[in-house]
C-alpha atoms as a PDB file:
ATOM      1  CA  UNK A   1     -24.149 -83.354  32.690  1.00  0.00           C
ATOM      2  CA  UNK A   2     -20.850 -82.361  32.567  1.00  0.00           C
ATOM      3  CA  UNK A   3     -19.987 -83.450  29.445  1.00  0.00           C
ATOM      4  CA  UNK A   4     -23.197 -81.298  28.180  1.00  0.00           C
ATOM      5  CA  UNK A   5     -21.303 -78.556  29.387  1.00  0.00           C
ATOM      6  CA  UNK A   6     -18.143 -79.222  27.875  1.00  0.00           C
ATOM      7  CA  UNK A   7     -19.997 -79.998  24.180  1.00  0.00           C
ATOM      8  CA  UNK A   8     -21.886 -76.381  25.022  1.00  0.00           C
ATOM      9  CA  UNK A   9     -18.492 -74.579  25.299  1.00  0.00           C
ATOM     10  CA  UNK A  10     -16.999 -76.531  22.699  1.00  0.00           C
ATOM     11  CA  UNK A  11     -19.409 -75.538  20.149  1.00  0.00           C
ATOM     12  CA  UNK A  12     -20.133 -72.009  21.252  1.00  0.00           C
ATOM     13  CA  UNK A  13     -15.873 -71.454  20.800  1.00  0.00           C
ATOM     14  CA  UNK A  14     -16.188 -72.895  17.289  1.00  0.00           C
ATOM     15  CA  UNK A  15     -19.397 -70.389  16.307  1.00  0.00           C
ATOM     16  CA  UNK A  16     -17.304 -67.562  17.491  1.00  0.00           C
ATOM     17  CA  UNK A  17     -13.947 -68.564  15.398  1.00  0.00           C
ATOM     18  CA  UNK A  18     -15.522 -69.319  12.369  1.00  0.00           C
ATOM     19  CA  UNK A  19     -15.348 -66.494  10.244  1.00  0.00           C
ATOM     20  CA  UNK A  20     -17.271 -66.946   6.389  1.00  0.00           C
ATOM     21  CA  UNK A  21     -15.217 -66.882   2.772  1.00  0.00           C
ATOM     22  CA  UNK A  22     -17.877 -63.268   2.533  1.00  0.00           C
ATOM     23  CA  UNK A  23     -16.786 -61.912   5.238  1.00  0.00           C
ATOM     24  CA  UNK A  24     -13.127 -62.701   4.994  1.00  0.00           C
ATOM     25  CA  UNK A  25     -13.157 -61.201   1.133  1.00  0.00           C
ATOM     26  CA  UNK A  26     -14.672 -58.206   2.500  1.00  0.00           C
ATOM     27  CA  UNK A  27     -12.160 -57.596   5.621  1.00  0.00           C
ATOM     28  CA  UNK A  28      -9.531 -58.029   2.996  1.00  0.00           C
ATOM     29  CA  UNK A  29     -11.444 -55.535   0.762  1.00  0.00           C
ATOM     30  CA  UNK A  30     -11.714 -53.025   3.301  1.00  0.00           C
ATOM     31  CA  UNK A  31      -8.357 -52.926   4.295  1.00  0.00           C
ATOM     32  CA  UNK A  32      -6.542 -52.963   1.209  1.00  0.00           C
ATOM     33  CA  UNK A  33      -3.203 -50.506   1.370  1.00  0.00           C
ATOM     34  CA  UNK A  34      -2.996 -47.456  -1.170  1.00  0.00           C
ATOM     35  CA  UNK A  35      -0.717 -48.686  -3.636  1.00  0.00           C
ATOM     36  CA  UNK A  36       2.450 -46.186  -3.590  1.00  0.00           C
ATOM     37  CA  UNK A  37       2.687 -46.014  -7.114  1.00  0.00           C
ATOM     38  CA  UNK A  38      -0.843 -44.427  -7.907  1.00  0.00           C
ATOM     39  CA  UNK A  39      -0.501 -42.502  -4.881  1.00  0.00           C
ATOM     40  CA  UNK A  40       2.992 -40.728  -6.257  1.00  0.00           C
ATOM     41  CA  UNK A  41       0.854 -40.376  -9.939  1.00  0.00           C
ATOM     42  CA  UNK A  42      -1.744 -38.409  -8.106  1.00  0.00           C
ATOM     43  CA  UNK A  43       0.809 -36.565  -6.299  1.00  0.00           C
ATOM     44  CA  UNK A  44       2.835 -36.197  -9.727  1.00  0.00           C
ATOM     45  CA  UNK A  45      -0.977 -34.954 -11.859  1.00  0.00           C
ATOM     46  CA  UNK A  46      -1.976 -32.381  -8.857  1.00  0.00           C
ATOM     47  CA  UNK A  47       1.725 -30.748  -9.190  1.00  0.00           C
ATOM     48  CA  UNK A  48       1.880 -30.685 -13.300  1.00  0.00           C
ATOM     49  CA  UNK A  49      -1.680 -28.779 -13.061  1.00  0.00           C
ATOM     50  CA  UNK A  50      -0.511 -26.459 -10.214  1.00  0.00           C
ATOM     51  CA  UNK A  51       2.772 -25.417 -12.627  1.00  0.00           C
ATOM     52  CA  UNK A  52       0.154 -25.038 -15.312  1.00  0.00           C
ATOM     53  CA  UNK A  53      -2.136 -22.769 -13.466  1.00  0.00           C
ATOM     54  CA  UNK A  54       0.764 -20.828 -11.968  1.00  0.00           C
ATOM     55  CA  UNK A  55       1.453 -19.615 -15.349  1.00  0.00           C
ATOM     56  CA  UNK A  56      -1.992 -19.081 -16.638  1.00  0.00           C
ATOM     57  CA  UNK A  57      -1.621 -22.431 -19.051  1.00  0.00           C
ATOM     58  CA  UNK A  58      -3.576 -25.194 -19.901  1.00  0.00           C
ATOM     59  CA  UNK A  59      -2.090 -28.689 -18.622  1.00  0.00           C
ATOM     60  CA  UNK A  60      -1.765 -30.136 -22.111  1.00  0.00           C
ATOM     61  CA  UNK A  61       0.511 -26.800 -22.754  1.00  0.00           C
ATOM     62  CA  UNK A  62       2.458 -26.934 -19.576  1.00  0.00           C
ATOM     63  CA  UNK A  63       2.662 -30.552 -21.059  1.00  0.00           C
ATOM     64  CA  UNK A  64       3.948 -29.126 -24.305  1.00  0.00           C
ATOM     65  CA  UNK A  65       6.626 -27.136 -22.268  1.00  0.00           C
ATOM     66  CA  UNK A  66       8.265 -30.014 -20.900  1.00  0.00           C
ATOM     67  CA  UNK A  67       8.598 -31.554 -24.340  1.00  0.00           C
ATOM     68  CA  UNK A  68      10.163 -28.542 -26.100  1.00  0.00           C
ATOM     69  CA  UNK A  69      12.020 -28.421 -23.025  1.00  0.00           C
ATOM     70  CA  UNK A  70      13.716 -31.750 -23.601  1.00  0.00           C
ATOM     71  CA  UNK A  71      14.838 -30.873 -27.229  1.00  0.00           C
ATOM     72  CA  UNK A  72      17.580 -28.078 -28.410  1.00  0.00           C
ATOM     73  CA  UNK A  73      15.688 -25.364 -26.857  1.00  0.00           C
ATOM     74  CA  UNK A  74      16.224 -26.663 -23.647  1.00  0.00           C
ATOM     75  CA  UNK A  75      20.197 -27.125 -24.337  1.00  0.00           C
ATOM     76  CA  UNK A  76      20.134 -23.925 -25.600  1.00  0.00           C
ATOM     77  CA  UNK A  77      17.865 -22.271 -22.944  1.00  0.00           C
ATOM     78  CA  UNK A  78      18.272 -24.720 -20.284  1.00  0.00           C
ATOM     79  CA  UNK A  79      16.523 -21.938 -17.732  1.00  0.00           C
ATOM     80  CA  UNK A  80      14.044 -20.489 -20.015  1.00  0.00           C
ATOM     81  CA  UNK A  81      10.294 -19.642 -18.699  1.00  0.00           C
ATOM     82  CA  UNK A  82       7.232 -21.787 -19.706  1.00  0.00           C
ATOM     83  CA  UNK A  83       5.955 -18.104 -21.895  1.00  0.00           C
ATOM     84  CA  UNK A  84       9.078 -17.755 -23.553  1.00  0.00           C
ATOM     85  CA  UNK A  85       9.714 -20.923 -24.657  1.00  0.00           C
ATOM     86  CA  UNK A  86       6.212 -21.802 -25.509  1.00  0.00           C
ATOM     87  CA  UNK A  87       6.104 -18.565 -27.551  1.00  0.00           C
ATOM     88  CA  UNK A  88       9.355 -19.236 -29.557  1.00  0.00           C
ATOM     89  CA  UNK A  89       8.076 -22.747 -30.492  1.00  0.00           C
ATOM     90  CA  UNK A  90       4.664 -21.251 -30.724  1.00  0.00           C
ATOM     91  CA  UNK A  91       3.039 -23.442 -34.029  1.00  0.00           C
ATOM     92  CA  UNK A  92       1.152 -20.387 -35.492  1.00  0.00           C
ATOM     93  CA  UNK A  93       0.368 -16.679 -35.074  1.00  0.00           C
ATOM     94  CA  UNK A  94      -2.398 -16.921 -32.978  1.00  0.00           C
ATOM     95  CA  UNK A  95      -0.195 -19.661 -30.654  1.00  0.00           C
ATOM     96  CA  UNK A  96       2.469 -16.566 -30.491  1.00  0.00           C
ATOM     97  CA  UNK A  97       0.077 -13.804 -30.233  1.00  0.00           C
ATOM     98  CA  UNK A  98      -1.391 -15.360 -26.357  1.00  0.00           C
ATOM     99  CA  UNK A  99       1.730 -16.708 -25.068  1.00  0.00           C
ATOM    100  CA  UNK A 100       3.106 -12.964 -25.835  1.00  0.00           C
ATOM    101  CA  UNK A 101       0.010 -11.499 -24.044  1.00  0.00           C
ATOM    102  CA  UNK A 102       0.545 -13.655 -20.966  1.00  0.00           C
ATOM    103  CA  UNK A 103       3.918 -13.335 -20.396  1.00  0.00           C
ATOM    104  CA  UNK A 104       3.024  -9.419 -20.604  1.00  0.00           C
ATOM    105  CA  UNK A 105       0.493 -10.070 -17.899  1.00  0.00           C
ATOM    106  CA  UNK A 106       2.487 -11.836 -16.073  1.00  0.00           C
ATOM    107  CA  UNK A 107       5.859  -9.398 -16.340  1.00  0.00           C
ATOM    108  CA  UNK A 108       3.491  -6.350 -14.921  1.00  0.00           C
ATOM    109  CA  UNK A 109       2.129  -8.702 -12.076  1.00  0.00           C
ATOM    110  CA  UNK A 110       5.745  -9.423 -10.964  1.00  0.00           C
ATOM    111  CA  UNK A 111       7.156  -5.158 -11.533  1.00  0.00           C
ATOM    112  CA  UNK A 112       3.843  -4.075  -9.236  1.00  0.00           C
ATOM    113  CA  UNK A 113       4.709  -7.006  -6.763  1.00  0.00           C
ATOM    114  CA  UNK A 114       8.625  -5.799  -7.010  1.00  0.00           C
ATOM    115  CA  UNK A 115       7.919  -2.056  -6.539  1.00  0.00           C
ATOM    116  CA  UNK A 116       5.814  -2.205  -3.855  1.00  0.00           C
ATOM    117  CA  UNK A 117       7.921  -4.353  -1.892  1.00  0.00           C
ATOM    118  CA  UNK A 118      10.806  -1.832  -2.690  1.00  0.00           C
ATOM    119  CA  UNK A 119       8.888   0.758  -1.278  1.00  0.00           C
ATOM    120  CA  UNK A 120       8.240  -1.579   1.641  1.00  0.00           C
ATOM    121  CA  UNK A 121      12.159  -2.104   2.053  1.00  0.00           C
ATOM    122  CA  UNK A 122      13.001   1.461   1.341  1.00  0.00           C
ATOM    123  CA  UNK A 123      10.439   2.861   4.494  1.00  0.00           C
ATOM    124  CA  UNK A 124      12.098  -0.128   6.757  1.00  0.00           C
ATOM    125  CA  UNK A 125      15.394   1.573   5.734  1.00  0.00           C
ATOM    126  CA  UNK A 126      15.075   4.479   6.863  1.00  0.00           C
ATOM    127  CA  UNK A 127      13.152   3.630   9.891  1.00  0.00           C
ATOM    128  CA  UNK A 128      15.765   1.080  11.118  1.00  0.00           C
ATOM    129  CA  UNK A 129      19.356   3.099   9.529  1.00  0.00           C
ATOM    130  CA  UNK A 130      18.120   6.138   8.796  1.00  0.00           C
ATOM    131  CA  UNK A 131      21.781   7.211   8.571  1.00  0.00           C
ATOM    132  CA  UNK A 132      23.811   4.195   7.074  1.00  0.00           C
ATOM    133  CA  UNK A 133      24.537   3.782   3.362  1.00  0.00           C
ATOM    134  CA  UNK A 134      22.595   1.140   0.919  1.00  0.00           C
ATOM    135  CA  UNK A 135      25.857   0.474  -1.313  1.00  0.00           C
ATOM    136  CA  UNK A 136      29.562   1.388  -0.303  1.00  0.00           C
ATOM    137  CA  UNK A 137      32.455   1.399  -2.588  1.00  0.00           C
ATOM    138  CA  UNK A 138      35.587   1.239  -0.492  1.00  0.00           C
ATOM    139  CA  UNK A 139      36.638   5.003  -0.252  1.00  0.00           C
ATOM    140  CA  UNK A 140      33.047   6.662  -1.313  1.00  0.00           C
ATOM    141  CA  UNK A 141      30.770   7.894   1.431  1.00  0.00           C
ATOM    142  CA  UNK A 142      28.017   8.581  -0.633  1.00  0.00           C
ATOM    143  CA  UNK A 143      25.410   6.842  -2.724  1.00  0.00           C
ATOM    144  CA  UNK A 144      22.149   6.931  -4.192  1.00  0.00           C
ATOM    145  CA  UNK A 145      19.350   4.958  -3.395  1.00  0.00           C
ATOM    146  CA  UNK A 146      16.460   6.342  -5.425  1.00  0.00           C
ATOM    147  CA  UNK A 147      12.589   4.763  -5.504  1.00  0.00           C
ATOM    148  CA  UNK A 148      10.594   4.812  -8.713  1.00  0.00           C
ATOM    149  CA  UNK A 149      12.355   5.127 -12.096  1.00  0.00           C
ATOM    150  CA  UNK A 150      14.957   7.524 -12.442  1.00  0.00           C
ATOM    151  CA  UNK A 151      14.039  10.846 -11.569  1.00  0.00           C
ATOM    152  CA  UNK A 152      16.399  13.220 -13.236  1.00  0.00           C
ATOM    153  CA  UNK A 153      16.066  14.474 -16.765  1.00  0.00           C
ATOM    154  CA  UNK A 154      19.465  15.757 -16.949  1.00  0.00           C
ATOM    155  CA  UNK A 155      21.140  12.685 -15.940  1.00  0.00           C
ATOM    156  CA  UNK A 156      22.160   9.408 -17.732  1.00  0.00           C
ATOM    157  CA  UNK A 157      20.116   5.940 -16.536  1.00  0.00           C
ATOM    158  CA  UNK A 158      22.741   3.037 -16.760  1.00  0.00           C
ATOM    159  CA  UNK A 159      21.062  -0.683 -16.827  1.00  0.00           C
ATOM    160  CA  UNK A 160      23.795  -3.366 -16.152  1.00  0.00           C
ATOM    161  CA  UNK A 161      23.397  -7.316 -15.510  1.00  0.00           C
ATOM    162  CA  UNK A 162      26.594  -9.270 -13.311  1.00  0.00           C
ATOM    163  CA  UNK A 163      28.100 -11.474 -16.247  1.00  0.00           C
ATOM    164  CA  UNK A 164      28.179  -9.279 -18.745  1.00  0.00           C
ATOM    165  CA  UNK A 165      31.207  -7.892 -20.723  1.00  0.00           C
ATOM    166  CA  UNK A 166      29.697  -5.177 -22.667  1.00  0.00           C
ATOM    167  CA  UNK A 167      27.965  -3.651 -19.699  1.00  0.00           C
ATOM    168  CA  UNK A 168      31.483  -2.909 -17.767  1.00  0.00           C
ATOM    169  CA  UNK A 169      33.128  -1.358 -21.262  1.00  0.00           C
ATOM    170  CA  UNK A 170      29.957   0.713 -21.533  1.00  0.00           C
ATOM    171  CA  UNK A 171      30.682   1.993 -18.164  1.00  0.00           C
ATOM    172  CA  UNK A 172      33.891   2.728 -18.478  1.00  0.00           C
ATOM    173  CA  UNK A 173      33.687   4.504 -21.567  1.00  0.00           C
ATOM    174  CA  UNK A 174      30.457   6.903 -19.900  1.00  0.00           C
ATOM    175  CA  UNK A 175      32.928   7.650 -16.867  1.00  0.00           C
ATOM    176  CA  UNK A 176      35.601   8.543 -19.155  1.00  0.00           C
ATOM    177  CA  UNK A 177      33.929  10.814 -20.771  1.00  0.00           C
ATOM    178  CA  UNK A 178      32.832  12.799 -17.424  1.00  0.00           C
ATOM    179  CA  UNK A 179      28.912  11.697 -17.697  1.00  0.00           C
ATOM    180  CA  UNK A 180      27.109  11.799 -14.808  1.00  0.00           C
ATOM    181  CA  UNK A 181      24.540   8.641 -14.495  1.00  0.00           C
ATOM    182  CA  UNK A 182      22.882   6.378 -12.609  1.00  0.00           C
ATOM    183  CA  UNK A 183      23.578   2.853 -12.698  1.00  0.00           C
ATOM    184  CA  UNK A 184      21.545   0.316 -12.383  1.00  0.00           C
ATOM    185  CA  UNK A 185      21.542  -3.418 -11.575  1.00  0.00           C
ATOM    186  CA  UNK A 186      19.382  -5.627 -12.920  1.00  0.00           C
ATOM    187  CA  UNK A 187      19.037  -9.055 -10.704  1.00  0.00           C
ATOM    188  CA  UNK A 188      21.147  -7.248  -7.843  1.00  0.00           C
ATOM    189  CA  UNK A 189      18.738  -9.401  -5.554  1.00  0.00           C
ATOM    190  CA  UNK A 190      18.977  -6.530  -3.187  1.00  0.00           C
ATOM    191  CA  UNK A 191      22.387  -7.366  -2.429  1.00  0.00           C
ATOM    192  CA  UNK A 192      24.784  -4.998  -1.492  1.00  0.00           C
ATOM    193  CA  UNK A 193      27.826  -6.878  -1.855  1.00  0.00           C
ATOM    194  CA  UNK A 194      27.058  -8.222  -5.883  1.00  0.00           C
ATOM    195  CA  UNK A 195      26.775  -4.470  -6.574  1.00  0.00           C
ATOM    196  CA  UNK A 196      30.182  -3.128  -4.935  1.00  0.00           C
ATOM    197  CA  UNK A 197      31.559  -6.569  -6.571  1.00  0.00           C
ATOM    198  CA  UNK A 198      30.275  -5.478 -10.100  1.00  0.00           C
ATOM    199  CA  UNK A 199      31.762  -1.881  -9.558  1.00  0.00           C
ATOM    200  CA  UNK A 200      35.197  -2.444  -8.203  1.00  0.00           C
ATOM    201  CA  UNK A 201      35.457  -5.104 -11.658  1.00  0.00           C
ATOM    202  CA  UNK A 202      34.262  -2.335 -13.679  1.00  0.00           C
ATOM    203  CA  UNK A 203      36.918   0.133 -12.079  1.00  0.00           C
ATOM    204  CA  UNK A 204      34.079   3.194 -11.333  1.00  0.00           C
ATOM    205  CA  UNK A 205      36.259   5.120  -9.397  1.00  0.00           C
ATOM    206  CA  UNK A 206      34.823   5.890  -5.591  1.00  0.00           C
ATOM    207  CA  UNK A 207      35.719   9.479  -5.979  1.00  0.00           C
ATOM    208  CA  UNK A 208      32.458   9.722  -8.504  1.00  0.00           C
ATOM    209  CA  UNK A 209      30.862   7.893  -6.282  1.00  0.00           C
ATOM    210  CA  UNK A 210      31.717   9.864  -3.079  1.00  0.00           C
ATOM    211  CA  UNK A 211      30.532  13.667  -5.332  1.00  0.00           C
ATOM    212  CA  UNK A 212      27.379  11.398  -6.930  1.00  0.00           C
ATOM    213  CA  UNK A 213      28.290  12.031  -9.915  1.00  0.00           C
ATOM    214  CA  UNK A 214      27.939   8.462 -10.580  1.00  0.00           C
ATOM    215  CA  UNK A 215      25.316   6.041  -8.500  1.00  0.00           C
ATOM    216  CA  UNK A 216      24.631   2.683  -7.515  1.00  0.00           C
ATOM    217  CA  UNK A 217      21.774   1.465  -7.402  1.00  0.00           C
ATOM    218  CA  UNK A 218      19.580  -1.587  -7.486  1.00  0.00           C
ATOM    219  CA  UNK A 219      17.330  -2.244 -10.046  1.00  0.00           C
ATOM    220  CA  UNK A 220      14.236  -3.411  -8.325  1.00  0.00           C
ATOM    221  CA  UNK A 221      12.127  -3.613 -11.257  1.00  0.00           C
ATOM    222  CA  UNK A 222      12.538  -0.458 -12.623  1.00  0.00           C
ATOM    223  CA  UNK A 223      13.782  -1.519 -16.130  1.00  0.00           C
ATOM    224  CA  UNK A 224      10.885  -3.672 -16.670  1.00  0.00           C
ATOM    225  CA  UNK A 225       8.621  -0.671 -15.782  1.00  0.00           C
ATOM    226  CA  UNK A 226       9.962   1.475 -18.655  1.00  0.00           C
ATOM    227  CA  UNK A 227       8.604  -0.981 -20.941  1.00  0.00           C
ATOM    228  CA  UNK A 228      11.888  -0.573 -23.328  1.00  0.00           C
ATOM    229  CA  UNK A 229      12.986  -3.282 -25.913  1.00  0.00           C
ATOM    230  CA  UNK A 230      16.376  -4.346 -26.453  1.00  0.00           C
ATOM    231  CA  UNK A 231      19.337  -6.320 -24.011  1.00  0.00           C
ATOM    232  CA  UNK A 232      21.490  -4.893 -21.476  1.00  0.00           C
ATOM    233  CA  UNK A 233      23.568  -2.518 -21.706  1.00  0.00           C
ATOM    234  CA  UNK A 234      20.964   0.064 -21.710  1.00  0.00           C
ATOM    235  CA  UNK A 235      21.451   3.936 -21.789  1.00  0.00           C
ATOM    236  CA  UNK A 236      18.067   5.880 -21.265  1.00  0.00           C
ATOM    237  CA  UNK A 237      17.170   9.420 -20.855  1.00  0.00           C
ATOM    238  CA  UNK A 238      14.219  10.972 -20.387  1.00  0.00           C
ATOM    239  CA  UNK A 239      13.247  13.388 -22.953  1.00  0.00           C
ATOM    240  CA  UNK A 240      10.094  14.646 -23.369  1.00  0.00           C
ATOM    241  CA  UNK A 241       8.620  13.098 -20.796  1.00  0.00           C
ATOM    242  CA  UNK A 242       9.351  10.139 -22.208  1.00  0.00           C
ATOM    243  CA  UNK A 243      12.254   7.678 -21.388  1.00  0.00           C
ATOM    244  CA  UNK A 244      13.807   6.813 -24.351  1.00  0.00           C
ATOM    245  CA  UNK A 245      17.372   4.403 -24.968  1.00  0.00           C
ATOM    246  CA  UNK A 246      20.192   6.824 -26.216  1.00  0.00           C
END
């Protein structure tokens, strides 16, 4: 009897242990890891398509960007935009007419975006230092810190960039000659310091500053919003209405 028992136990441990080829293949199946290699390519696709879109391109032209990219252009223009490079190594009219067209769209999308936060940070200013300068030149008190495009008919618009050599001998030569203007940087960043850095290298003596006879100012999107062609330097004045490069 006991040995029944035993046999009974014995075979009822066995029944529970086995475990059939099927069922093994499928556990295995089932639990299979991700490999990491198709996981980074999905990762890798999702991103390429999200640069694409970002830029109002097709995936087989973003992939066409990072080709061009990899040739002389991109030694040249190591920095250049998906647009512009697309549309310089654009393969026919047509290919140069819509890469032109969206990188217009996409310029006016960025100036509104720009302005309106200016307007933002201009409101904060004054409600936070209402009485504290934007841009100080060591021994000028006052400065301008204008919204919009300039304003003033009878005054000079001055459009500089940081780096640039022909920019500072422009200025020079305008506060030489007594003009009154505004100056403008472009890609200031809203900081203070890269303007009064740019000024004191440029020698604009504080004194103008101090009478505003000459201003600093930063860009914020405001050359882009005149729509004018042509690098920096740029000397505008509005005439007409109209702003026009003098």
């Amino acid at each position: 009897m006991n040995r029944m028992i035993i046999s009974l136990a014995l075979a009822t441990n066995l029944a529970v242990g086995v475990i059939s080829p099927v069922s093994a293949q499928n556990t295995r199946t089932s639990t299979s890891p991700v490999v990491p290699g198709q996981e980074q390519a999905t990762t890798a696709n999702n991103s390429e398509e999200q640069n694409a879109r970002d830029w109002g391109l097709r995936l087989e032209e973003w992939t066409r960007y990072r080709e061009v990219m990899r040739g002389p252009l991109g030694i040249f223009s190591p920095n250049l935009d998906p647009l512009t490079a697309l549309g310089i190594e654009a393969r026919s009219d047509e290919e140069r007419r819509r890469y032109a067209e969206l990188q217009v769209q996409v310029e006016a999308r960025r100036v509104e975006k720009t302005l309106a936060y200016q307007r933002a940070y201009d409101a904060a200013w004054q409600r936070l230092h209402p009485g504290m300068q934007r841009v100080n030149l060591p021994g000028a008190n006052q400065t301008s810190s204008a919204t919009g495009v300039p304003g003033d008919a009878n005054r000079l618009a001055v459009f500089i960039k940081d780096g640039c050599a022909p920019c500072g001998q422009l200025v020079q030569q305008l506060q030489t000659s007594g003009a009154e203007f505004d100056l403008y940087m472009v890609g200031s960043r809203q900081d203070d310091a890269r303007i009064r850095d740019w000024a004191k290298r440029a020698r604009i003596d504080p004194a103008r500053v101090r009478s505003s006879s000459i201003t600093l100012n930063h860009d914020a999107g405001r050359w882009l919003s005149l729509g004018l062609q042509g690098d920096l330097p740029a000397v505008v004045r509005q005439i007409g209405g109209e702003w026009q490069r003098q």
